[in-house]
Each structure stands twice: as C-alpha cells, then as structure tokens.
Protein backbone atom coordinates (compact mmCIF):
# COMPACT_ATOMS: atom_id res chain seq x y z
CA UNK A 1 0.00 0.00 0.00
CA UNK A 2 1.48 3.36 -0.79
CA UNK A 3 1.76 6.12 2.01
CA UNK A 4 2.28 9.42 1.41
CA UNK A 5 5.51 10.70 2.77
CA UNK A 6 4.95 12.80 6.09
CA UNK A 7 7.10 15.35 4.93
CA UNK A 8 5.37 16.54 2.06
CA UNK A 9 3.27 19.18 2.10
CA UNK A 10 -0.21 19.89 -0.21
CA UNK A 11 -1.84 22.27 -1.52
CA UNK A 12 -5.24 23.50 -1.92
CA UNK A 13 -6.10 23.63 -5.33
CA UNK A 14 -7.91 27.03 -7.02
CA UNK A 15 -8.15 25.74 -10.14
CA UNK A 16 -11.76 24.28 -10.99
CA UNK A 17 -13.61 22.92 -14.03
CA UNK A 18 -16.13 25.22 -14.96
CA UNK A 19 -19.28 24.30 -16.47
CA UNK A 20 -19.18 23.95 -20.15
CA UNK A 21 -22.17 22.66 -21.57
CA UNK A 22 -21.26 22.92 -24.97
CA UNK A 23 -18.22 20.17 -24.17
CA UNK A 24 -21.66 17.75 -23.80
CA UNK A 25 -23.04 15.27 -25.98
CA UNK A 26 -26.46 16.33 -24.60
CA UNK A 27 -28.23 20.29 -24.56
CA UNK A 28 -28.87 21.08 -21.00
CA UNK A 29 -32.00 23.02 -20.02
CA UNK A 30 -31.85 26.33 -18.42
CA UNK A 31 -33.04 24.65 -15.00
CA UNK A 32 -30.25 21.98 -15.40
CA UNK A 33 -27.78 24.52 -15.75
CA UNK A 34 -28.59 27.07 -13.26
CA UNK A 35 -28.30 23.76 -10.98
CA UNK A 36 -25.04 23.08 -12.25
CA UNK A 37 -23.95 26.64 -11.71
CA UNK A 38 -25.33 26.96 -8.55
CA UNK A 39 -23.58 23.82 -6.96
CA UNK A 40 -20.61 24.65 -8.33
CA UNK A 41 -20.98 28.10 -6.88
CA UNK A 42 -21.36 26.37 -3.11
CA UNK A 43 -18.35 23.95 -3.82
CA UNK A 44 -16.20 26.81 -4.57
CA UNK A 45 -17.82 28.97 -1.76
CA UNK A 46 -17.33 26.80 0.98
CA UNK A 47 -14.17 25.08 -0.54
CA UNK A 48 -15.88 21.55 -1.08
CA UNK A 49 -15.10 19.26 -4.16
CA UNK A 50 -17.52 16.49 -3.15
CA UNK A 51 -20.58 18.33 -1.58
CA UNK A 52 -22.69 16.08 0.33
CA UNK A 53 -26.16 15.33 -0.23
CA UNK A 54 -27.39 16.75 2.47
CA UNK A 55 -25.88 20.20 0.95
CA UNK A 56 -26.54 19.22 -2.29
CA UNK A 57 -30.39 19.53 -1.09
CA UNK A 58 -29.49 22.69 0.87
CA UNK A 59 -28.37 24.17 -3.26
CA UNK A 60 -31.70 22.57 -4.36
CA UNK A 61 -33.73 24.16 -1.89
CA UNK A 62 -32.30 27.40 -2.30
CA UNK A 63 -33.26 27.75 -6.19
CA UNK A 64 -36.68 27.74 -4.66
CA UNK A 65 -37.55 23.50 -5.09
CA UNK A 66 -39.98 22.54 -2.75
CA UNK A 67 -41.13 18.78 -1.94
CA UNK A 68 -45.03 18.97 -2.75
CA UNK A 69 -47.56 16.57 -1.28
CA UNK A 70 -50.03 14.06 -2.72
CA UNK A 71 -52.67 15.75 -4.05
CA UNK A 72 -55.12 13.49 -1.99
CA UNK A 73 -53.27 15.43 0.86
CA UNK A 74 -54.00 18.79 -0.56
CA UNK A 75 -57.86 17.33 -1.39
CA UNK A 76 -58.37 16.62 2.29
CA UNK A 77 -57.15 19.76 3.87
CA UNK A 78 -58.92 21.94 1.62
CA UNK A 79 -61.97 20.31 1.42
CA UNK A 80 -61.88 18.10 4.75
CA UNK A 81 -65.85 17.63 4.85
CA UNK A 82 -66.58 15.98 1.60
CA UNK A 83 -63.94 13.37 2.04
CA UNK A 84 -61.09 11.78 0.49
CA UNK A 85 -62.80 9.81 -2.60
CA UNK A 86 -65.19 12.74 -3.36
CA UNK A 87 -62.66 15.28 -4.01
CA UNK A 88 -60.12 13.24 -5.96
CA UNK A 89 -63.03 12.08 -8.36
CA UNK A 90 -64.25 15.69 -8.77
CA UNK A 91 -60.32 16.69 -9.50
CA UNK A 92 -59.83 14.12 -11.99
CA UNK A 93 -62.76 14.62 -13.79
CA UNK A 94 -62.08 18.30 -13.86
CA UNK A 95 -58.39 17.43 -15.14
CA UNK A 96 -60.23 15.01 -18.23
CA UNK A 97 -62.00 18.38 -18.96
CA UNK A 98 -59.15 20.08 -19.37
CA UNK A 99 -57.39 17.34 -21.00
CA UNK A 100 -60.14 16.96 -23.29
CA UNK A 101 -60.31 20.71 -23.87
CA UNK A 102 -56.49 21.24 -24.75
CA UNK A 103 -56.53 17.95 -27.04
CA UNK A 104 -59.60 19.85 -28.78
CA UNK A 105 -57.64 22.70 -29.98
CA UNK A 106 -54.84 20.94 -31.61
C-alpha cells in the first residue's frame, strides 16, 4: 500500500472545471444549468469538491424546489368535509376536462 511521505506538504487547489455545456453530448435546459452553476458556486464557496447530499439539497432548496404533497393530501385539507374519494373524483374529472379541452384545440 502506498503512504504518502509525512514530509510533504499539499496544496489546496484554485483551479476548478467550470461548467461547459457545450463540451456535452447532450443540450442542457436552463433549470439543469442554473443547478449546475449553482452547486458549483457552493463547492467553490465553501471550498468543497464532493458536496454532500445533504448540501446538495441545501443548493436545491435554495433555487426555490420545494417537496409537494399528494394531491389526496391537498384534497383533504382543503376540502376536509366531503372526504377523500369525493374530491379526488371531482379533480380528476375536472383534469379530463381540461385534458379533453387542450386535445380539442390541436
């Protein structure tokens, strides 16, 4: 196994990569890259390489992502009286309106 000799000394890197997207086989989205250019603005900000996930979630949350719930959650609390089954069908048959609607116009 190879050890490092204890008398040498290292250095911290300031060199990066920076983003290129145009080095890619694939076109990134405008979402995709202001991720990528937002976690690369943390690692370089707080000096980390090999951000966590934990603060990769903290970069996610701060470009305004949000976890949403079910929408049977959303169906109860707003309309807690009618119950569960009632407001999904009324919400899905709304969304077949609107499905129906928008397939109408092409």
């Amino acid at each position: 196994m190879f050890k490092a000799s204890p008398n040498r000394t290292y250095h911290k890197s300031t060199k990066r990569k920076q983003i290129d997207p145009t080095t890619c086989e694939r076109d990134y989205s405008s979402d995709e890259i202001e991720f990528m250019q937002a976690l690369e603005s943390y690692k370089k900000s707080n000096g980390r390489k090999f951000p966590t996930l934990s603060e990769i979630l903290e970069v996610v949350r701060s470009l305004g992502y949000q976890k949403q719930q079910p929408l049977e959650t959303h169906a109860t609390q707003a309309y807690p009286a009618l119950g569960t089954d009632t407001v999904i069908a009324s919400a899905e048959a709304t969304l077949d309106g609107i499905d129906a609607t928008l397939r109408s116009l092409d």
